[in-house]
Protein backbone atom coordinates (compact mmCIF):
# COMPACT_ATOMS: atom_id res chain seq x y z
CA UNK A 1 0.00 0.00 0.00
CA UNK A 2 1.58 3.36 -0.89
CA UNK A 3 2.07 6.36 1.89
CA UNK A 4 -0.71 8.20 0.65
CA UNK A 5 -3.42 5.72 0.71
CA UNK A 6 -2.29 4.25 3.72
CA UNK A 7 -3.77 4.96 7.29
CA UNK A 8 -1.35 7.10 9.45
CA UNK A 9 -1.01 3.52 11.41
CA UNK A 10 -0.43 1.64 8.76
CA UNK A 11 2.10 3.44 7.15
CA UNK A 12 6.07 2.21 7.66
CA UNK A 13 9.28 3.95 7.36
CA UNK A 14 11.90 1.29 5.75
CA UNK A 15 15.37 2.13 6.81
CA UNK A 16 18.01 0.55 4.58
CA UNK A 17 22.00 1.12 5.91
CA UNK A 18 24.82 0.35 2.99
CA UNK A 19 27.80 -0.70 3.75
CA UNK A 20 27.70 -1.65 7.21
CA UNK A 21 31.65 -3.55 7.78
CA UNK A 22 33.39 -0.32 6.76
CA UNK A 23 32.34 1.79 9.64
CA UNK A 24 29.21 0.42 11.70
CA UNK A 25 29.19 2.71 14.42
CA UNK A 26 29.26 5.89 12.08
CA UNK A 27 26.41 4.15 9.43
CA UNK A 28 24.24 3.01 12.73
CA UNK A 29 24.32 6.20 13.95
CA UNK A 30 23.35 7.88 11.13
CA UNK A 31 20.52 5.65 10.16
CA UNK A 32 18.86 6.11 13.71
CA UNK A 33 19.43 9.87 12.78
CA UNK A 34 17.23 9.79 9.58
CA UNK A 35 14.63 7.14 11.19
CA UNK A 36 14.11 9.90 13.82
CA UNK A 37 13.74 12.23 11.23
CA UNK A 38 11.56 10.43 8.94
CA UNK A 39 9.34 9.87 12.71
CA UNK A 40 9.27 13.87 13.44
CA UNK A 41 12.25 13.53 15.77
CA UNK A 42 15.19 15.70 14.95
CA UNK A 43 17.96 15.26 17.76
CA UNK A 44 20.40 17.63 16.13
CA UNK A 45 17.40 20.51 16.80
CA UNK A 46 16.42 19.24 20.14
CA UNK A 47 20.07 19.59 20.81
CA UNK A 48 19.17 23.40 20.68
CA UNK A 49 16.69 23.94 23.23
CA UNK A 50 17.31 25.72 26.13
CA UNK A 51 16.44 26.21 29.77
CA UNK A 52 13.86 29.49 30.11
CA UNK A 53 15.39 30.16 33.68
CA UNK A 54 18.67 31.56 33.41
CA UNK A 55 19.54 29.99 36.82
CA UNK A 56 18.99 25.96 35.80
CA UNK A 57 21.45 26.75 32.43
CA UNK A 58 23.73 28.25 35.11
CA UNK A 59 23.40 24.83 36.79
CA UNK A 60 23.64 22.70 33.95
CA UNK A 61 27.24 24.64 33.07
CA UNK A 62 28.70 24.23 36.37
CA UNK A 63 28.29 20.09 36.21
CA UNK A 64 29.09 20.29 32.59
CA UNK A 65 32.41 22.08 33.30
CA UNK A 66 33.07 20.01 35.93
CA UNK A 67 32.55 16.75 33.75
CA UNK A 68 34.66 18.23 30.75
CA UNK A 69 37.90 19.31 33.04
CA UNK A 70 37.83 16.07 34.89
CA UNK A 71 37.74 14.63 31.06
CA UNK A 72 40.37 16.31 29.96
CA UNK A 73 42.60 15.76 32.63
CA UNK A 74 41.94 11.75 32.25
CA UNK A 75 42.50 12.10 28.48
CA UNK A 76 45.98 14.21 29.38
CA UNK A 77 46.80 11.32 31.53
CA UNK A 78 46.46 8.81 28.87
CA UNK A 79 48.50 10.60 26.59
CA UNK A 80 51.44 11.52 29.02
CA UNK A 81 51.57 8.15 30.95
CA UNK A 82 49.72 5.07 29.43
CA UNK A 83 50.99 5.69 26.50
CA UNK A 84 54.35 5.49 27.85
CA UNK A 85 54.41 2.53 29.82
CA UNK A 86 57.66 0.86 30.74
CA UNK A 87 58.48 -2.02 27.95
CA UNK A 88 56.32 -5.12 28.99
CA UNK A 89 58.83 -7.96 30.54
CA UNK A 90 58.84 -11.32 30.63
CA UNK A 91 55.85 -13.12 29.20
CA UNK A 92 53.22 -11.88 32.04
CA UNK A 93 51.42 -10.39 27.95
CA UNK A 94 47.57 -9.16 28.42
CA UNK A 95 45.36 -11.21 26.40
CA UNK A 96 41.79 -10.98 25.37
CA UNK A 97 40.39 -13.10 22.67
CA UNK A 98 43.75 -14.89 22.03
CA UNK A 99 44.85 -10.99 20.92
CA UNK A 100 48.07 -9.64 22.59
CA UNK A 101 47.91 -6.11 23.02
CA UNK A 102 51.04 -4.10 22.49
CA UNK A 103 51.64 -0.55 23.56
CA UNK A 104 52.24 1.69 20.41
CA UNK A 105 55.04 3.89 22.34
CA UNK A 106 57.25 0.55 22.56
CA UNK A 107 56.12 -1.81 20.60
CA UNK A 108 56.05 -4.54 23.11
CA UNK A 109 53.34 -5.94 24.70
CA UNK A 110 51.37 -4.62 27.63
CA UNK A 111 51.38 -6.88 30.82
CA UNK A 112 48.22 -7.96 32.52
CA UNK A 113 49.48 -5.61 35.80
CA UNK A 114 49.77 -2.83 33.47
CA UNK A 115 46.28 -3.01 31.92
CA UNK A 116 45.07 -3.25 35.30
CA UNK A 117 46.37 -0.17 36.06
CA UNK A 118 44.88 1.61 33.43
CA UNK A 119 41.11 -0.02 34.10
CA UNK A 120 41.59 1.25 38.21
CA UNK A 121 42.98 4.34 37.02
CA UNK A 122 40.07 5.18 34.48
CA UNK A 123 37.29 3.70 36.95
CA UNK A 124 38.44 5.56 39.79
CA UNK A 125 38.58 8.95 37.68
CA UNK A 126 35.36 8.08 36.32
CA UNK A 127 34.27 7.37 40.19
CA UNK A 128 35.76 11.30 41.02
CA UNK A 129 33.59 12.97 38.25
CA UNK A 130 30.67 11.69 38.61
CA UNK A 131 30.64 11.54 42.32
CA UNK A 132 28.70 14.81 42.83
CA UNK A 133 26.63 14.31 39.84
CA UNK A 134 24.28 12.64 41.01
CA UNK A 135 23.36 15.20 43.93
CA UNK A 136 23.19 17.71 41.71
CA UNK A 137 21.23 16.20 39.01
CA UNK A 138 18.68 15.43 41.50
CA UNK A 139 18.90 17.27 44.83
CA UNK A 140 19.94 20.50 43.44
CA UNK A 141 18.05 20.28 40.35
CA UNK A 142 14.33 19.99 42.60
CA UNK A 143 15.38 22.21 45.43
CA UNK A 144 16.09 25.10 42.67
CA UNK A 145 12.76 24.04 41.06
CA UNK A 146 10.84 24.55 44.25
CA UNK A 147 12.71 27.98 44.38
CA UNK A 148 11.70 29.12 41.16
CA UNK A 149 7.78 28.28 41.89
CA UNK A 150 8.15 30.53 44.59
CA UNK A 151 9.23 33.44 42.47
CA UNK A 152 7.72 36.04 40.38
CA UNK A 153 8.19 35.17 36.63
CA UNK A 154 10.48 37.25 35.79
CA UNK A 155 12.75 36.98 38.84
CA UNK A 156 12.52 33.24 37.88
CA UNK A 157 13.96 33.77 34.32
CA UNK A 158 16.45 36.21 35.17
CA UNK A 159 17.92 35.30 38.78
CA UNK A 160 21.26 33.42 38.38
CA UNK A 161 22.00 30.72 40.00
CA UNK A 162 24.37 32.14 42.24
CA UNK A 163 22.12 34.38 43.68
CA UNK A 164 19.51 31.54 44.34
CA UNK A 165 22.39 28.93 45.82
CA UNK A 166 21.26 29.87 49.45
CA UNK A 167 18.12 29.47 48.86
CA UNK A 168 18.39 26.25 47.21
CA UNK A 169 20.53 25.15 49.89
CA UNK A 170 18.07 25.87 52.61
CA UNK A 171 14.92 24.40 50.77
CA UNK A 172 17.20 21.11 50.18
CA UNK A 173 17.33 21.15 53.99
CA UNK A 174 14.00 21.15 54.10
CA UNK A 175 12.55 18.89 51.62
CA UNK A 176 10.39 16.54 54.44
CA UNK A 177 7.16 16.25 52.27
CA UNK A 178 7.11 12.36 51.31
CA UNK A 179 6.17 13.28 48.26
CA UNK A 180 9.08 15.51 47.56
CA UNK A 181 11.42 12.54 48.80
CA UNK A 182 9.71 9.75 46.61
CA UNK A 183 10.33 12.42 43.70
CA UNK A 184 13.75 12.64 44.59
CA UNK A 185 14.27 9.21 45.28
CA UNK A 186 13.14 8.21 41.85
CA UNK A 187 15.23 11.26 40.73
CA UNK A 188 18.32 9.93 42.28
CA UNK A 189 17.89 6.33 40.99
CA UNK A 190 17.36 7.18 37.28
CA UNK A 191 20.58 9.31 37.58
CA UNK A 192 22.91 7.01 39.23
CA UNK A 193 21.24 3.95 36.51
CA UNK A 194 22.51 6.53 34.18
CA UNK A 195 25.74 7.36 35.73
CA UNK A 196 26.36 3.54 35.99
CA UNK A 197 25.95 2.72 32.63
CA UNK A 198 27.56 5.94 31.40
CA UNK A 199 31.03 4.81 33.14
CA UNK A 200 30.75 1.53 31.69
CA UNK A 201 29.89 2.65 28.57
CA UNK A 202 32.59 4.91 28.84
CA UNK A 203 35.26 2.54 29.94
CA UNK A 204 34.65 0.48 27.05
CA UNK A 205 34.57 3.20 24.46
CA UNK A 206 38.52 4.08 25.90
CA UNK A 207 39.12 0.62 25.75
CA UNK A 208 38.25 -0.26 22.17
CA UNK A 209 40.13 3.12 21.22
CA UNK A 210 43.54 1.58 22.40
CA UNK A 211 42.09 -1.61 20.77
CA UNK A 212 41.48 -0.55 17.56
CA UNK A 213 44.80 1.99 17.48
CA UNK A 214 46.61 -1.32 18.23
CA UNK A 215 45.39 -3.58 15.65
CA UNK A 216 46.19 -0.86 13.14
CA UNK A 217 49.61 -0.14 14.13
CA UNK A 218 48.93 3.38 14.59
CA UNK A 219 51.47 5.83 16.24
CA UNK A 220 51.20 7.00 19.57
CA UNK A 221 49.94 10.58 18.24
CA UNK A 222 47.93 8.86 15.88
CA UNK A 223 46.57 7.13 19.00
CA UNK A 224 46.31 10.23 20.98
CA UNK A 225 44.08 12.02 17.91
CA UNK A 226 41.58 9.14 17.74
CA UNK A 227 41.05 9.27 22.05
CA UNK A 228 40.54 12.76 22.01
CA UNK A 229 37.80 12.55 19.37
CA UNK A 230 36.51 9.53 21.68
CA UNK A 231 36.40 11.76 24.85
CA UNK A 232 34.45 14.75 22.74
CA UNK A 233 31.93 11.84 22.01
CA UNK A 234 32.06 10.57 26.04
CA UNK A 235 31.48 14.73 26.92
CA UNK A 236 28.86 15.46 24.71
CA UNK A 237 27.48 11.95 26.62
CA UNK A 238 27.12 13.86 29.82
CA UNK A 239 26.10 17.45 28.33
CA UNK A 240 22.68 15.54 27.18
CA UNK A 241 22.16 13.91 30.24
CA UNK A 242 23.08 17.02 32.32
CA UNK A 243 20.83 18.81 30.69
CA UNK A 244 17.94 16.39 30.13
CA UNK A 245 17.56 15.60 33.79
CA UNK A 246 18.47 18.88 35.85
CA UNK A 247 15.47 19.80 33.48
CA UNK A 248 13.52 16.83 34.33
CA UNK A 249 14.20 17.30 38.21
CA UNK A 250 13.47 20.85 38.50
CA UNK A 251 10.25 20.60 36.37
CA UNK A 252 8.80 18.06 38.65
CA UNK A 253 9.72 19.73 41.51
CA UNK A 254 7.60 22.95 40.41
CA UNK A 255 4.71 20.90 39.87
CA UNK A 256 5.27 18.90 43.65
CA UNK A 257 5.50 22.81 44.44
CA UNK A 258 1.86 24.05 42.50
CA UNK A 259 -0.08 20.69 44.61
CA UNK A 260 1.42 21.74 47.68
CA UNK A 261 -0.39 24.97 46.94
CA UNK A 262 -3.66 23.53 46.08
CA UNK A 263 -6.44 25.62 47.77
CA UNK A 264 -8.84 23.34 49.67
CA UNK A 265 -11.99 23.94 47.44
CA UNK A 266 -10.14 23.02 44.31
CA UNK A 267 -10.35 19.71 43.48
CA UNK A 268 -8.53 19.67 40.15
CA UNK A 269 -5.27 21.58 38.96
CA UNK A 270 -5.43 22.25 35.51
CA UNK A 271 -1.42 22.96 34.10
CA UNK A 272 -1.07 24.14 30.51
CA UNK A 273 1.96 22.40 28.57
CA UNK A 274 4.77 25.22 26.78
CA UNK A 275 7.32 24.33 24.73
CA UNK A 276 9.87 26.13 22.71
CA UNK A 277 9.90 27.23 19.22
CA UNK A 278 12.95 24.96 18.61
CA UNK A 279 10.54 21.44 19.90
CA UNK A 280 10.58 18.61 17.83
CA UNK A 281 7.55 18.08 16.33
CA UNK A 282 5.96 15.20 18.93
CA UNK A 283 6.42 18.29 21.58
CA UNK A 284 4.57 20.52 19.73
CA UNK A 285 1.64 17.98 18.69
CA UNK A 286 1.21 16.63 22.39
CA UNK A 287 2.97 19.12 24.65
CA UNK A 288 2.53 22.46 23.55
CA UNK A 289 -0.39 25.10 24.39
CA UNK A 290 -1.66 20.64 26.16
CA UNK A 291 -4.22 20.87 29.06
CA UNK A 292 -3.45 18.19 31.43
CA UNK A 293 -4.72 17.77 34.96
CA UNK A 294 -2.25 18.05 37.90
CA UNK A 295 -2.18 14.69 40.20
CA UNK A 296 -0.79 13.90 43.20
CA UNK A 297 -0.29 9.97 41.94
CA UNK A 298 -1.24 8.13 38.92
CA UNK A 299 -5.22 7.31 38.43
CA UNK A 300 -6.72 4.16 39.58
CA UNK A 301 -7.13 3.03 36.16
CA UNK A 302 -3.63 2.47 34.82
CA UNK A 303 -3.47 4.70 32.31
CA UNK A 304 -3.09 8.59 32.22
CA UNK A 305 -6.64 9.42 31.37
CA UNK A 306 -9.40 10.98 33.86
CA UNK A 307 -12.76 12.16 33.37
CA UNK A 308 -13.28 16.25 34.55
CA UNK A 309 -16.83 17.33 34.27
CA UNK A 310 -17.30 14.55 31.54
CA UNK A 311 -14.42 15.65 29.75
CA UNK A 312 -11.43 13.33 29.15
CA UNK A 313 -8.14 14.85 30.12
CA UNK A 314 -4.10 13.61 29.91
CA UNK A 315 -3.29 13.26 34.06
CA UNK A 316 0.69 13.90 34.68
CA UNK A 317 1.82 13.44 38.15
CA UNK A 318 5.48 13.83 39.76
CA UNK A 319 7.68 11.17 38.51
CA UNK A 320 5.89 10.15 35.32
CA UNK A 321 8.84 9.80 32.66
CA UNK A 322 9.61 7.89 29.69
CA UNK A 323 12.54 7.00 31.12
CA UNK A 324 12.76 3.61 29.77
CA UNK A 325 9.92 3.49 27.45
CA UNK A 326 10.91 3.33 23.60
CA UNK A 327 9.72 5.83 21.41
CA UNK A 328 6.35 4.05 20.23
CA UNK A 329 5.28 4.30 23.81
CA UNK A 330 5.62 7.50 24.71
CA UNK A 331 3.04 9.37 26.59
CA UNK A 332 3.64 13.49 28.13
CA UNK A 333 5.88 13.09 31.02
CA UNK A 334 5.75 15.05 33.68
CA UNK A 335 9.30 16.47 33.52
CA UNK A 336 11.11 16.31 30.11
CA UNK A 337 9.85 14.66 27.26
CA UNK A 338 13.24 13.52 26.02
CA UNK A 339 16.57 14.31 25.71
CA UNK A 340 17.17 17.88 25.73
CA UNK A 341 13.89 18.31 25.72
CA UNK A 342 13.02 21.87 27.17
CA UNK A 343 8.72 21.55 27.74
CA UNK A 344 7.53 22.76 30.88
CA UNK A 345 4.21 23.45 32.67
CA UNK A 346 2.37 26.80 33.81
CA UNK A 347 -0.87 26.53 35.90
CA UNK A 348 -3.63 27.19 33.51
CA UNK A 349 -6.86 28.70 35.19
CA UNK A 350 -9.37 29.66 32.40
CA UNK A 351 -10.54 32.88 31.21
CA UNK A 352 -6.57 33.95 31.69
CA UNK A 353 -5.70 33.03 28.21
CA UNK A 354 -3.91 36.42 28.15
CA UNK A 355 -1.84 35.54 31.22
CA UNK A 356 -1.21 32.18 29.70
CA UNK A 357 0.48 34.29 26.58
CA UNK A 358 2.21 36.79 28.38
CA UNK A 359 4.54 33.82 30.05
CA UNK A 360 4.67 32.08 26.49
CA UNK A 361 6.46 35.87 25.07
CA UNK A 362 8.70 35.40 28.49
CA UNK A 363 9.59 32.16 28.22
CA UNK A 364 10.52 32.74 24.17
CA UNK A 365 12.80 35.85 24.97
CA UNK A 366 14.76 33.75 27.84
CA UNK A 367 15.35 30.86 25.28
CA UNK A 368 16.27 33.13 22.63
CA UNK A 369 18.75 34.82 25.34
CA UNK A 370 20.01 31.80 26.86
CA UNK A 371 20.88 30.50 23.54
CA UNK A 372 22.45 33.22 22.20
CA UNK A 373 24.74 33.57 25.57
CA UNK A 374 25.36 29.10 25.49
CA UNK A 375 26.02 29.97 21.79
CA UNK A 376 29.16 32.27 23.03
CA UNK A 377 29.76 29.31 25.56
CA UNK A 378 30.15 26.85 23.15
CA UNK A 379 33.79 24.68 23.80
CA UNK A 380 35.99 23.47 21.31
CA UNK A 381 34.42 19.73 22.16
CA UNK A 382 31.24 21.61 20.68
């Protein structure tokens, strides 16, 4: 059946990659690029949303500055020490898959004691940068959410985060709600899963480097070239999940925030999805200018659907994600969408459309400003 008869659930994308042996990273990579595409996901745009409030980008720079020095230093390490290990002796030679590694600087092969080395040396750097990570992907990242709910708009665009870091301090002192500490709980988990499988990941992208530079014969600088392109790859890594979940965390934390505000004759909070002129085009189909209702927990039902005044409504709750959920089975999340996803929520009361577009112009200008300024920003690992 051809794409223009076809239903819009019948129809298929077909995604044909040539040529696979010569480089399959580089060809798998790009073929997930154009399925994305060809599904009205673009990641190279999404890559250029940006935080409204000036304060979470401020946040999002200082772990992604932290991250890239600690990377640099581990990738200066490599290149001024590993790679000029003393000449293997004896025949103590590392093997893996009946392959002897040798070490480009000498020649010779490297020892099972020196590769071990190398693996606690990059683990336990890995352990040092990502050690406060965590905390401030999660504890940070809500307490400043809270914050900003607390503020005028436009304080809440423009404020830096320096200026709020008391005040983020003192409302992470006081986060005793349970609901705030199952948000951050589930917070914290998702970022250390990620953390996990980022150092592994991580590890073994260093590893197949040396690997690969081996098997070829190349040169020590030759060598050197090839890991530094490997640890732009491993920082860009981080920079999306950075700035993913400081997003997610502080969105969810407004919205814990707007029910602890809920007046007792409201039964309902109605919260009115925005997202940036730079969304991908699911955002701006089921996010964008949305209606959801505000729950404390997810509906008895199962699903995300409830029933207001005989109207059917999307229900988003603290916590709801699609963290794990493929791309077929995504519904709106309460934080982010996906990564770099910048959607957040306002509290929609009707009859205030006006108010509801007076935030939307705000919201633009602070994206257009923050990327200009993170345009400025930019490092050479891009």
């Amino acid at each position: 059946m051809c794409e223009v008869c076809a239903k819009a659930e019948e129809k298929t994308v077909l995604l044909e990659i040539k040529n696979v042996h010569e480089s399959p990273g580089a060809k798998l990579d790009a073929g997930l690029d154009a399925l994305s595409k060809a599904l009205g996901y673009d990641s190279t745009v999404q890559q250029k949303e940006i935080s409204p409030f000036k304060s979470v980008r401020n946040l999002e720079k200082i772990s992604k500055d932290h991250v890239e020095q600690g990377l640099l230093n581990l990738w200066g390490a490599i290149r001024s020490t590993w790679l000029q290990l003393e000449k293997a002796k004896g025949t103590d030679a590392f093997v893996l898959s009946n392959r002897i590694f040798i070490n480009p600087k000498t020649g010779k092969a490297l020892t099972n004691a020196q590769w071990a080395i190398i693996k606690k040396d990059v683990l336990k750097a890995f352990d040092y940068l990502y050690a406060v990570e965590e905390e401030r992907i999660a504890a940070h990242a809500m307490s400043l959410g809270k914050v900003l709910k607390g503020m005028p708009l436009g304080n809440s665009l423009s404020y830096g985060y320096k200026t709020l870091q008391n005040k983020v301090k003192n409302a992470m002192s006081k986060m005793y709600d349970p609901q705030y500490q199952n948000a951050l709980a589930i917070a914290q988990q998702e970022a250390g899963a990620m953390i996990v499988e980022l150092k592994q990941k991580q590890y073994k992208q260093i590893h197949s480097v040396i690997q690969t530079g081996i098997k070829h014969r190349q040169s020590s600088s030759e060598l050197v070239e090839s890991l530094y392109d490997r640890f732009g790859n491993m920082n860009r890594d981080w920079r999306r999940i950075a700035e993913t979940e400081i997003g997610n965390a502080q969105n969810n934390a407004q919205l814990l925030t707007e029910l602890g505000r809920r007046k007792d004759d409201e039964e309902y909070i109605f919260m009115k999805g925005l997202s940036s002129s730079e969304a991908c085009v699911w955002c701006r189909n089921e996010v964008n200018n949305k209606i959801v209702v505000l729950l404390e927990a997810p509906p008895d039902t199962g699903g995300d659907s409830i029933i207001v005044d005989g109207e059917t409504y999307t229900a988003i709750w603290p916590g709801k994600s699609n963290y794990g959920r493929n791309r077929a089975n995504w519904w709106i999340a309460a934080g982010t969408q996906h990564p770099f996803c910048r959607c957040t929520w306002v509290k929609h009361v009707p009859g205030f459309e006006k108010w509801d577009d007076m935030i939307t112009a705000a919201l633009d200008q602070a994206m257009a400003e923050g990327a200009k300024k993170s345009s400025l920003q930019a490092t050479q690992w891009g």
